[in-house]
Protein backbone atom coordinates (compact mmCIF):
# COMPACT_ATOMS: atom_id res chain seq x y z
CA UNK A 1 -80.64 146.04 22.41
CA UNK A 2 -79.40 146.87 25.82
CA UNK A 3 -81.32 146.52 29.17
CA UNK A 4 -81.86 150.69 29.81
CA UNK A 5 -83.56 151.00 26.35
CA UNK A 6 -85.45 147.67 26.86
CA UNK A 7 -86.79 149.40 29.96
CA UNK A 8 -87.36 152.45 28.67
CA UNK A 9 -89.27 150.71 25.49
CA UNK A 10 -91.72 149.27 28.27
CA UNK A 11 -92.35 152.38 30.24
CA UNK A 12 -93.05 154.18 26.85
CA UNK A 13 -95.51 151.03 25.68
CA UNK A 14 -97.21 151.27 28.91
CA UNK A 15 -97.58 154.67 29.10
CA UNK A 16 -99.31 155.36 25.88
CA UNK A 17 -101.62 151.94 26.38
CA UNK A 18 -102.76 153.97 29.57
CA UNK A 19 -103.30 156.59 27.87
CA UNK A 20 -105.74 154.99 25.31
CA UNK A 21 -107.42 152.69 27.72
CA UNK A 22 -108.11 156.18 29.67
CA UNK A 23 -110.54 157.50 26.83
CA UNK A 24 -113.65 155.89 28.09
CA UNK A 25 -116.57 155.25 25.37
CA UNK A 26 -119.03 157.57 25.20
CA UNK A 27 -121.36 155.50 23.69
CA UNK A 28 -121.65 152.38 25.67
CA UNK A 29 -120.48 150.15 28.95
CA UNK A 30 -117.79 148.78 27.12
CA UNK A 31 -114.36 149.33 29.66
CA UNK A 32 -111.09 149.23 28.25
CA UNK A 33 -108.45 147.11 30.08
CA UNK A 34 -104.78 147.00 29.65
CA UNK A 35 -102.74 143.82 30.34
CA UNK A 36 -98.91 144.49 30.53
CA UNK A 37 -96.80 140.91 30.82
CA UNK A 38 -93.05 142.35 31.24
CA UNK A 39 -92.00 138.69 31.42
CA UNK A 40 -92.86 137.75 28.11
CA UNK A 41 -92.93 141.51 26.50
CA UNK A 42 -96.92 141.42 25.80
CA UNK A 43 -98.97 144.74 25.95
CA UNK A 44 -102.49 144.77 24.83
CA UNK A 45 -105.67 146.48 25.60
CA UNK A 46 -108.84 144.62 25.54
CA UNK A 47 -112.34 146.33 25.92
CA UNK A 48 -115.33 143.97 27.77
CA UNK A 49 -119.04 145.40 29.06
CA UNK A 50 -122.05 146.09 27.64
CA UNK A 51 -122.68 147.75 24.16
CA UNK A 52 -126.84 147.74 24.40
CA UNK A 53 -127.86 143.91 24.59
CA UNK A 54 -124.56 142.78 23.15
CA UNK A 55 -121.65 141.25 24.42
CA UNK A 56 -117.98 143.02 23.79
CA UNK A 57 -115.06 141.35 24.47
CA UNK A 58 -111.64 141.58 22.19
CA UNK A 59 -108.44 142.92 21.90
CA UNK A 60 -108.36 146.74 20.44
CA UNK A 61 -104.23 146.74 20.74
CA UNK A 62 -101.31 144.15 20.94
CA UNK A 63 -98.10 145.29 20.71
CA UNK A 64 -94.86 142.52 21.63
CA UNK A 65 -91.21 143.08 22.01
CA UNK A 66 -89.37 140.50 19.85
CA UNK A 67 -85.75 140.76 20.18
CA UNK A 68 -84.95 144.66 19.30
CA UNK A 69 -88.13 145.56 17.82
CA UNK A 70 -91.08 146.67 18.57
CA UNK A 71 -94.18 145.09 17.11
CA UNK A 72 -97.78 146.28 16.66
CA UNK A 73 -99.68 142.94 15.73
CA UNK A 74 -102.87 144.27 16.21
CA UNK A 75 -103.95 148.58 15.98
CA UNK A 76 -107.38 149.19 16.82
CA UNK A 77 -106.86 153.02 17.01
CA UNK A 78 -108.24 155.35 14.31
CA UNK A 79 -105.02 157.33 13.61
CA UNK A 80 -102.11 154.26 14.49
CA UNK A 81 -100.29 153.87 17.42
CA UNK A 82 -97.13 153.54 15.84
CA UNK A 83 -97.03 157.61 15.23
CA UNK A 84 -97.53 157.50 19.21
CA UNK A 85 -95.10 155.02 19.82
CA UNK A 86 -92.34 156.72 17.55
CA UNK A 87 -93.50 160.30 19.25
CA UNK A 88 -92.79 159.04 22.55
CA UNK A 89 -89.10 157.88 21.67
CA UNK A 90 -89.13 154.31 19.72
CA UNK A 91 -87.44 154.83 16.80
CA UNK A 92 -89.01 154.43 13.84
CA UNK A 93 -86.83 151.77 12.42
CA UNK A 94 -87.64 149.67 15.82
CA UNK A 95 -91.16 149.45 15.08
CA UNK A 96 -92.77 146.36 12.92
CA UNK A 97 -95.96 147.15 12.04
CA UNK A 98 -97.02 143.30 12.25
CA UNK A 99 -100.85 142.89 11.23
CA UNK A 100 -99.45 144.03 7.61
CA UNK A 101 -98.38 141.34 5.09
CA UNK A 102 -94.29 140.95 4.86
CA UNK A 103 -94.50 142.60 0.98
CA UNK A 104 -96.26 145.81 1.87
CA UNK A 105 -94.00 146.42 5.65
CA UNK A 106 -91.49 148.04 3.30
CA UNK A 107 -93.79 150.53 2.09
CA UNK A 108 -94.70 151.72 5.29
CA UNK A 109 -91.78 153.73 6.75
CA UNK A 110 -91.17 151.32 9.51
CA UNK A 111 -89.06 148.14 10.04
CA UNK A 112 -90.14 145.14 7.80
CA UNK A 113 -88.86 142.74 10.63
């Protein structure tokens, strides 16, 4: 993969983690938080805050770029952000959708690895 689309991978990731960690819950205190690590190609949002007399605190998405892929190893959304990431320019065949066991990746549309 060369450096411009490396770049260009990161601005997309980025952008579209802002983008969900924008939609505040309407229910709740819970914030969402994103955490971008360009040195090690980590992107995640995590939520925190109140939900009533509970405690949040997790990771909603992880996505890491691992060589010349793209991989979603954890999708918290309710329609996938792989559609978004594809929509906003990662090809399809870049993406790894990696919270889903090796054997069913190849059903999927997207890059088993």
């Amino acid at each position: 993969m060369d450096t411009f689309s490396l770049e260009h991978w990161r601005d997309i990731i980025e952008r579209v983690l802002l983008d969900y960690a924008a939609i505040a819950y309407s229910y709740s205190e819970v914030k969402k938080e994103t955490v971008f690590d360009r040195k090690q190609d980590r992107y995640l949002i995590v939520i925190l805050g109140w939900e009533g007399h509970r405690y949040e605190h997790g990771c909603t998405i992880h996505i890491d770029i691992i060589g010349d892929k793209v991989w979603i190893q954890r999708d918290g959304t309710e329609e996938g952000i792989a559609l978004d990431l594809e929509n906003a320019g990662i090809p399809k065949n870049h993406i790894v959708l990696g919270f889903k066991p090796p054997e069913i990746r190849p059903m999927t549309g997207y890059a088993v690895a």
